[in-house]
PDB file of N, CA and C in Angstrom:
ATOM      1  N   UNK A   1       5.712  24.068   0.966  1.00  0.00           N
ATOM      2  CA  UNK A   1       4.444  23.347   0.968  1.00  0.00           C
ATOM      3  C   UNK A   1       4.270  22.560  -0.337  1.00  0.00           C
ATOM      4  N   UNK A   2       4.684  22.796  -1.599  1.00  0.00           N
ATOM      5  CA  UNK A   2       4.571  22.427  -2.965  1.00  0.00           C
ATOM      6  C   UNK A   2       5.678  20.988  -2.614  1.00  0.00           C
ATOM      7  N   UNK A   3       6.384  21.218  -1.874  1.00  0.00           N
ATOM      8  CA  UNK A   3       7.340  20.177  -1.755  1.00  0.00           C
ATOM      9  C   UNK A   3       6.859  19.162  -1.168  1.00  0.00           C
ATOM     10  N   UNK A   4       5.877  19.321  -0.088  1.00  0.00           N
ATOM     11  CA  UNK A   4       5.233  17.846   0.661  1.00  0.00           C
ATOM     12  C   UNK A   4       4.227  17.834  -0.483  1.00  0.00           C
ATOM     13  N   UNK A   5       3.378  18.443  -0.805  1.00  0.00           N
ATOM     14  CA  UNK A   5       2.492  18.125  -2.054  1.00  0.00           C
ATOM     15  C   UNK A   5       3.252  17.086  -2.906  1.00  0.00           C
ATOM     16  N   UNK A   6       4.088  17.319  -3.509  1.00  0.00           N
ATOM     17  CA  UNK A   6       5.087  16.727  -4.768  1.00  0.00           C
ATOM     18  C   UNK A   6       5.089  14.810  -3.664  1.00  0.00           C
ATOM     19  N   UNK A   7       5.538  14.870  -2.982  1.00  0.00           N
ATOM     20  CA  UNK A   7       6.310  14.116  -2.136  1.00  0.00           C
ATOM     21  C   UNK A   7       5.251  12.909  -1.882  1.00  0.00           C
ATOM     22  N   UNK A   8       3.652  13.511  -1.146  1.00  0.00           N
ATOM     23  CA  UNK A   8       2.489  12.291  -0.782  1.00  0.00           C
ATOM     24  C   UNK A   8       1.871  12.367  -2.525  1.00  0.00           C
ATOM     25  N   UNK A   9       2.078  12.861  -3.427  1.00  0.00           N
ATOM     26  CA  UNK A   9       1.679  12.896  -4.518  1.00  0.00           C
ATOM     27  C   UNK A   9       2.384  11.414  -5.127  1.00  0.00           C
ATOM     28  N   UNK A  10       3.072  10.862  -4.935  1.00  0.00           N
ATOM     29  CA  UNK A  10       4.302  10.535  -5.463  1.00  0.00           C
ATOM     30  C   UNK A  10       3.969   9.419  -4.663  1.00  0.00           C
ATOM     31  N   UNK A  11       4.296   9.457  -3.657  1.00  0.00           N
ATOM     32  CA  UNK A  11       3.831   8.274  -2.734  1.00  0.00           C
ATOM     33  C   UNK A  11       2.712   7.503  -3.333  1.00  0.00           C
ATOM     34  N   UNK A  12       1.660   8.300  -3.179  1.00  0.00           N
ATOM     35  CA  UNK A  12       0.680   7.427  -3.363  1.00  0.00           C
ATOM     36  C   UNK A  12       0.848   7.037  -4.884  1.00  0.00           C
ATOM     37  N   UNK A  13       1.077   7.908  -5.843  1.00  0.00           N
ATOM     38  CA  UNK A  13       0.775   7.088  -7.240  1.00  0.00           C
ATOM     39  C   UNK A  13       1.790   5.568  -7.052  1.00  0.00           C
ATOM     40  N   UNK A  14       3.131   5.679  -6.565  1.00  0.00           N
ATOM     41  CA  UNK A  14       3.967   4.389  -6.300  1.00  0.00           C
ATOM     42  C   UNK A  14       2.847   3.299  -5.680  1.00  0.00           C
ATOM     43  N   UNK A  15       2.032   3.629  -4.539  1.00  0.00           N
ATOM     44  CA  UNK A  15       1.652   2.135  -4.185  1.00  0.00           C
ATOM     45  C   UNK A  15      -0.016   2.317  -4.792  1.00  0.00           C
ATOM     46  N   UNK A  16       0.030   2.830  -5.621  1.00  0.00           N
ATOM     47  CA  UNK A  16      -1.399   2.825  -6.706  1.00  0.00           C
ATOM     48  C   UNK A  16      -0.862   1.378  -7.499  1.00  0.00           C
ATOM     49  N   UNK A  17       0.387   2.087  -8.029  1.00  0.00           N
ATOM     50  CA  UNK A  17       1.003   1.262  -9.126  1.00  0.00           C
ATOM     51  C   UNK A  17       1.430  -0.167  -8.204  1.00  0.00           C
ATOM     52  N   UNK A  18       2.492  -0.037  -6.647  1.00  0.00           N
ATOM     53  CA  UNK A  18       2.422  -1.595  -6.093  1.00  0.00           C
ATOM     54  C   UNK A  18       0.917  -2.108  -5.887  1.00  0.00           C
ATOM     55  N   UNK A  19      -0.213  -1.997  -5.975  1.00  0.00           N
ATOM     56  CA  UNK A  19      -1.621  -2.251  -5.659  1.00  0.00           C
ATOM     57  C   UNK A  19      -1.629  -3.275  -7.425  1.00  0.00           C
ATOM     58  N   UNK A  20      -1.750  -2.260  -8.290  1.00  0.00           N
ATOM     59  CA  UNK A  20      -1.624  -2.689  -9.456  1.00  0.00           C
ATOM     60  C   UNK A  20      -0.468  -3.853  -9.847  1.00  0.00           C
ATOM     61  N   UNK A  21       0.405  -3.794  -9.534  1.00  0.00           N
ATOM     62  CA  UNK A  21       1.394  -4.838  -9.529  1.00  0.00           C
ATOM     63  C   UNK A  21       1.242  -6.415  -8.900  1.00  0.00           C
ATOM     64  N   UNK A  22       0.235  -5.916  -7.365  1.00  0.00           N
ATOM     65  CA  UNK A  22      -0.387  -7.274  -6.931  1.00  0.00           C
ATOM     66  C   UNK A  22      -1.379  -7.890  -7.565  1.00  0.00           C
ATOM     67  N   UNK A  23      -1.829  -6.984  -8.268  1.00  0.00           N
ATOM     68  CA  UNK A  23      -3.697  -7.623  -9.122  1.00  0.00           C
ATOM     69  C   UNK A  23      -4.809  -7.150  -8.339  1.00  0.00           C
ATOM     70  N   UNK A  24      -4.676  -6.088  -7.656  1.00  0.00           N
ATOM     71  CA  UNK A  24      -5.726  -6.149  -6.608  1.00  0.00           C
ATOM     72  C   UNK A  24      -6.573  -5.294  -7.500  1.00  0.00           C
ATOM     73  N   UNK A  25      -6.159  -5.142  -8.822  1.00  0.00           N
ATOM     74  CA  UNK A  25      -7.467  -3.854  -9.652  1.00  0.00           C
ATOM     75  C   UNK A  25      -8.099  -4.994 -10.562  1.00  0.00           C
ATOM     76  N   UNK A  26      -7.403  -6.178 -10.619  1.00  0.00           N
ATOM     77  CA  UNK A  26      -8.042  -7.135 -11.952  1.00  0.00           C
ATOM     78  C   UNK A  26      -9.569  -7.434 -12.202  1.00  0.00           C
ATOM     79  N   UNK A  27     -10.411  -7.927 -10.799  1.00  0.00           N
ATOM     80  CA  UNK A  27     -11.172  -8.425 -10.463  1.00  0.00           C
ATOM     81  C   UNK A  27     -12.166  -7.275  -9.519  1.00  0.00           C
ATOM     82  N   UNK A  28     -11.449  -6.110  -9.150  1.00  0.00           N
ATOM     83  CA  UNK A  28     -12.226  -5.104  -8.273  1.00  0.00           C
ATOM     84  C   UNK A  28     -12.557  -6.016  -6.943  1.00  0.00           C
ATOM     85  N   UNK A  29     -13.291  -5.066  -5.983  1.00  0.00           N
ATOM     86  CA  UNK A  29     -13.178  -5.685  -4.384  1.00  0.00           C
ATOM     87  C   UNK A  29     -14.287  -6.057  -3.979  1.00  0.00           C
ATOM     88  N   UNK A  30     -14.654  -7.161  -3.647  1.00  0.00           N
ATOM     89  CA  UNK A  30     -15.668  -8.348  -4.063  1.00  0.00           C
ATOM     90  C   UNK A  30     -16.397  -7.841  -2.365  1.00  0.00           C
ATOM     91  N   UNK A  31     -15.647  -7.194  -1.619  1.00  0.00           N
ATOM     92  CA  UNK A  31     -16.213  -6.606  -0.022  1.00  0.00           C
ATOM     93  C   UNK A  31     -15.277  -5.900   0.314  1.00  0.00           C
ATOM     94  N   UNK A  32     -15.547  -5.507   1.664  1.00  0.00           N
ATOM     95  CA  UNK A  32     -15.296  -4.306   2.522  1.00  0.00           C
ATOM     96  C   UNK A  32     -13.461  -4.724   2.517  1.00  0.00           C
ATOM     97  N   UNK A  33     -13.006  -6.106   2.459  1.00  0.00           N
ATOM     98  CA  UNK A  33     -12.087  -6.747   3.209  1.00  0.00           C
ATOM     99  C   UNK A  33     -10.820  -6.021   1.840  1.00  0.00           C
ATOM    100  N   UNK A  34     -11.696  -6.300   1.105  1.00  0.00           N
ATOM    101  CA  UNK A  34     -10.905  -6.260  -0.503  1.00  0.00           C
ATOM    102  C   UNK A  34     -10.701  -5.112  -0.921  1.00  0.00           C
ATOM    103  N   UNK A  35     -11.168  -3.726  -0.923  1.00  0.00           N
ATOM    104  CA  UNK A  35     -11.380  -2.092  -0.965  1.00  0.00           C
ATOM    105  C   UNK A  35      -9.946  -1.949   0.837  1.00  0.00           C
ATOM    106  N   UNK A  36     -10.302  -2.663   1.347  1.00  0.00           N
ATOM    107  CA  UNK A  36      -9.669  -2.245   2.565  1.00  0.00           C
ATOM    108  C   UNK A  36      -8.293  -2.186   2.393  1.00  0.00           C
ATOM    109  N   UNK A  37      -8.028  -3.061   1.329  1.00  0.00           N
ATOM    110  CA  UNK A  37      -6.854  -4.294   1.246  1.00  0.00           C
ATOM    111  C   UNK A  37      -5.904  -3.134   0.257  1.00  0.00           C
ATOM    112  N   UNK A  38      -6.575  -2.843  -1.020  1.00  0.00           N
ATOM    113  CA  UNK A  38      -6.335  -1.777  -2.081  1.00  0.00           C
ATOM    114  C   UNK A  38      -5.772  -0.456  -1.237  1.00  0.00           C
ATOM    115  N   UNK A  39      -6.718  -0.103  -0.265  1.00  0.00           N
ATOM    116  CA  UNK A  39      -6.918   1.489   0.139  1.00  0.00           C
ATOM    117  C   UNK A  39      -5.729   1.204   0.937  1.00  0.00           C
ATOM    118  N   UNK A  40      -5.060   0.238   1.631  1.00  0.00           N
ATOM    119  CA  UNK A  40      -4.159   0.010   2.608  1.00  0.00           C
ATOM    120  C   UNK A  40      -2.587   0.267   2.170  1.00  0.00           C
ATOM    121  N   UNK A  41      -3.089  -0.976   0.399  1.00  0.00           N
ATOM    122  CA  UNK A  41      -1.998  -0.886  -0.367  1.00  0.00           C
ATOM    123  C   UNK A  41      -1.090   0.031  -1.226  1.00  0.00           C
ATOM    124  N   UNK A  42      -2.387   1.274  -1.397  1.00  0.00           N
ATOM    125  CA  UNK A  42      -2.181   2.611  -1.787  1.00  0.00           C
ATOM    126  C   UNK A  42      -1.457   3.599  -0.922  1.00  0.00           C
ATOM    127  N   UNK A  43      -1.921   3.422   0.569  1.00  0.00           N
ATOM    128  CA  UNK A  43      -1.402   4.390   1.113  1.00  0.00           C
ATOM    129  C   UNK A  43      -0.244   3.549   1.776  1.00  0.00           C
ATOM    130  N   UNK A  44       0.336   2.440   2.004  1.00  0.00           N
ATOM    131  CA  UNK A  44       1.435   1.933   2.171  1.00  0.00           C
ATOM    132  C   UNK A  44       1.928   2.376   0.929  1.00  0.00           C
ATOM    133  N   UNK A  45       2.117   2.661   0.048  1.00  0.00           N
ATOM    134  CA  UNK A  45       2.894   3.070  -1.205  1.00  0.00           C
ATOM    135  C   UNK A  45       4.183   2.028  -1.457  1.00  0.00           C
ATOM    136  N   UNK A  46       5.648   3.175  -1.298  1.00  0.00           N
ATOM    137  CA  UNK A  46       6.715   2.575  -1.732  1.00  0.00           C
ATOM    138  C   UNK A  46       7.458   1.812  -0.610  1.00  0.00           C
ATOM    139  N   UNK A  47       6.608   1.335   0.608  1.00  0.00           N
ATOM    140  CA  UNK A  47       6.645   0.331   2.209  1.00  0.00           C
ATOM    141  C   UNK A  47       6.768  -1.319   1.173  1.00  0.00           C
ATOM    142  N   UNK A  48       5.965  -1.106   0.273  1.00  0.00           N
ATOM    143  CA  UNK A  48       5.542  -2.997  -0.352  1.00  0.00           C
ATOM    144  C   UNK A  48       6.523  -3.040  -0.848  1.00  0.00           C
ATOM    145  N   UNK A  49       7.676  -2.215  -1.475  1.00  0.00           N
ATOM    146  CA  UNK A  49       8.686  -2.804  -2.359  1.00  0.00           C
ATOM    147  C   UNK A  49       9.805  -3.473  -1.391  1.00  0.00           C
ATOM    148  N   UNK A  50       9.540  -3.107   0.057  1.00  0.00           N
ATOM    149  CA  UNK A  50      10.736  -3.488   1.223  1.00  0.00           C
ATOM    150  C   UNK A  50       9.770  -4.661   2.055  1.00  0.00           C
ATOM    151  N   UNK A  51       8.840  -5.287   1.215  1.00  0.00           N
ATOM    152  CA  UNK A  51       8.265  -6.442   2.171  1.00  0.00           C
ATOM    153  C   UNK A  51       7.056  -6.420   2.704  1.00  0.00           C
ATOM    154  N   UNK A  52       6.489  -5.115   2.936  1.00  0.00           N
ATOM    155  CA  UNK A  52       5.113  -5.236   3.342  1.00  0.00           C
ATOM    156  C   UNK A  52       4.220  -5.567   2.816  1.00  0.00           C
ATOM    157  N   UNK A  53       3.390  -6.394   3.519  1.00  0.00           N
ATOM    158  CA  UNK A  53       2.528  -6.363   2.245  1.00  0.00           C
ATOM    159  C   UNK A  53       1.369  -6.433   2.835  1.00  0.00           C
ATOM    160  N   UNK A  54       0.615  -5.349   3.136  1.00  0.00           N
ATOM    161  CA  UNK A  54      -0.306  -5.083   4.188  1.00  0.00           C
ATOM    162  C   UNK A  54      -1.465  -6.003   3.505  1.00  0.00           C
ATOM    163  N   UNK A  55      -2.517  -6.433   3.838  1.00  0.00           N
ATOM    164  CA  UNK A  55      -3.840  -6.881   4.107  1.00  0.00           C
ATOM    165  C   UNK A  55      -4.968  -7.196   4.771  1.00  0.00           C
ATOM    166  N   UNK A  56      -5.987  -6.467   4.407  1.00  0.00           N
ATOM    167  CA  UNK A  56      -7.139  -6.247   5.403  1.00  0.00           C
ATOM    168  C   UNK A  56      -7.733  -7.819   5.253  1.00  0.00           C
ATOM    169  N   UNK A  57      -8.168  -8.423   6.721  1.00  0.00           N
ATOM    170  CA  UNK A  57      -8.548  -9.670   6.268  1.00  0.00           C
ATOM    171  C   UNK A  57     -10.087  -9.836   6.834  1.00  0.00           C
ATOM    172  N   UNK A  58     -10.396  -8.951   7.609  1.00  0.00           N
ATOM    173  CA  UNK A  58     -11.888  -9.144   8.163  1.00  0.00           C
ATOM    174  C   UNK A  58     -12.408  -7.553   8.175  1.00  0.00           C
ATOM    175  N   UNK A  59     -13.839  -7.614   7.510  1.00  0.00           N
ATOM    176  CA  UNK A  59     -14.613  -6.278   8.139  1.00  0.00           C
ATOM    177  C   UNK A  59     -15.757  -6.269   8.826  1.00  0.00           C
ATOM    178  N   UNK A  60     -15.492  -7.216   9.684  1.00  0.00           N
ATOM    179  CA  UNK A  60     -17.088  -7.268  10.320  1.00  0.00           C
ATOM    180  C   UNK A  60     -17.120  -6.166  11.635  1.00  0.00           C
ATOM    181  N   UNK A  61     -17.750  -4.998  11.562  1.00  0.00           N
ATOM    182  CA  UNK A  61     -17.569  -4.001  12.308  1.00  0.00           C
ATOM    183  C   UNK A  61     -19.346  -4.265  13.086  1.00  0.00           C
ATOM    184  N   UNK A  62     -19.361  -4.117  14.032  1.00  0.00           N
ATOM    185  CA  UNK A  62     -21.090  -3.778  14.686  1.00  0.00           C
ATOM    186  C   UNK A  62     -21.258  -2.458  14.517  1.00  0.00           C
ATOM    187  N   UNK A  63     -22.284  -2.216  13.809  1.00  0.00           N
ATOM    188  CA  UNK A  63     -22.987  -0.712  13.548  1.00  0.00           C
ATOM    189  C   UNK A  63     -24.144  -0.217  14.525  1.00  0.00           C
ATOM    190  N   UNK A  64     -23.953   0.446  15.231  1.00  0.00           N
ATOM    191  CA  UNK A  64     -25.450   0.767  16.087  1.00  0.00           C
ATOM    192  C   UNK A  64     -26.524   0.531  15.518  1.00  0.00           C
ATOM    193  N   UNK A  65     -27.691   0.045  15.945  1.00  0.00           N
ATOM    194  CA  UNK A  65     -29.283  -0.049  15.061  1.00  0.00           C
ATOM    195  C   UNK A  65     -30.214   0.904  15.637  1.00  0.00           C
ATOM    196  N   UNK A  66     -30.677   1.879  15.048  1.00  0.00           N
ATOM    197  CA  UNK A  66     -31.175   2.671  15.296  1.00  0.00           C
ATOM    198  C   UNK A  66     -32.215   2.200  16.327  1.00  0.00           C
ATOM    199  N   UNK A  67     -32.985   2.829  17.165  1.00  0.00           N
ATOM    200  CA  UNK A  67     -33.630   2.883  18.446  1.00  0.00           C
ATOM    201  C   UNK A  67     -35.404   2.749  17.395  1.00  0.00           C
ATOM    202  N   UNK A  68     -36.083   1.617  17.754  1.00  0.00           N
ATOM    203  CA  UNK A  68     -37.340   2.075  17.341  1.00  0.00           C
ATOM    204  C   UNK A  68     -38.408   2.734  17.818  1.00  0.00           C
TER     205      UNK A  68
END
């Protein structure tokens, strides 16, 4: 178990650091699209060094409105 610990531990600090490597920490995430984009790039980890290069490009989600 210490071994998958070690392993997504690792992962993620790698695409902390590819996140950081794109600039996506320079300026912080101006919306939902931009946090999406980071959180995507983090957990894609060591995927961006082979080409991916994930990005969230829309967050317009419909939220229920509460009943008056």
């Amino acid at each position: 178990m210490r071994f998958v610990t070690l392993i997504v531990l690792v992962w993620l600090i790698v695409g902390a650091f590819a996140s950081y490597q794109r600039g996506d920490f320079e300026s912080g995430p101006e919306n939902c699209a931009g946090a999406g984009t980071i959180a995507l790039t983090v957990v894609a980890g060591p995927l961006n060094y082979f080409g991916i290069n994930p990005e969230v490009t829309d967050c317009n989600v419909t939220i229920p409105q509460p009943s008056e």
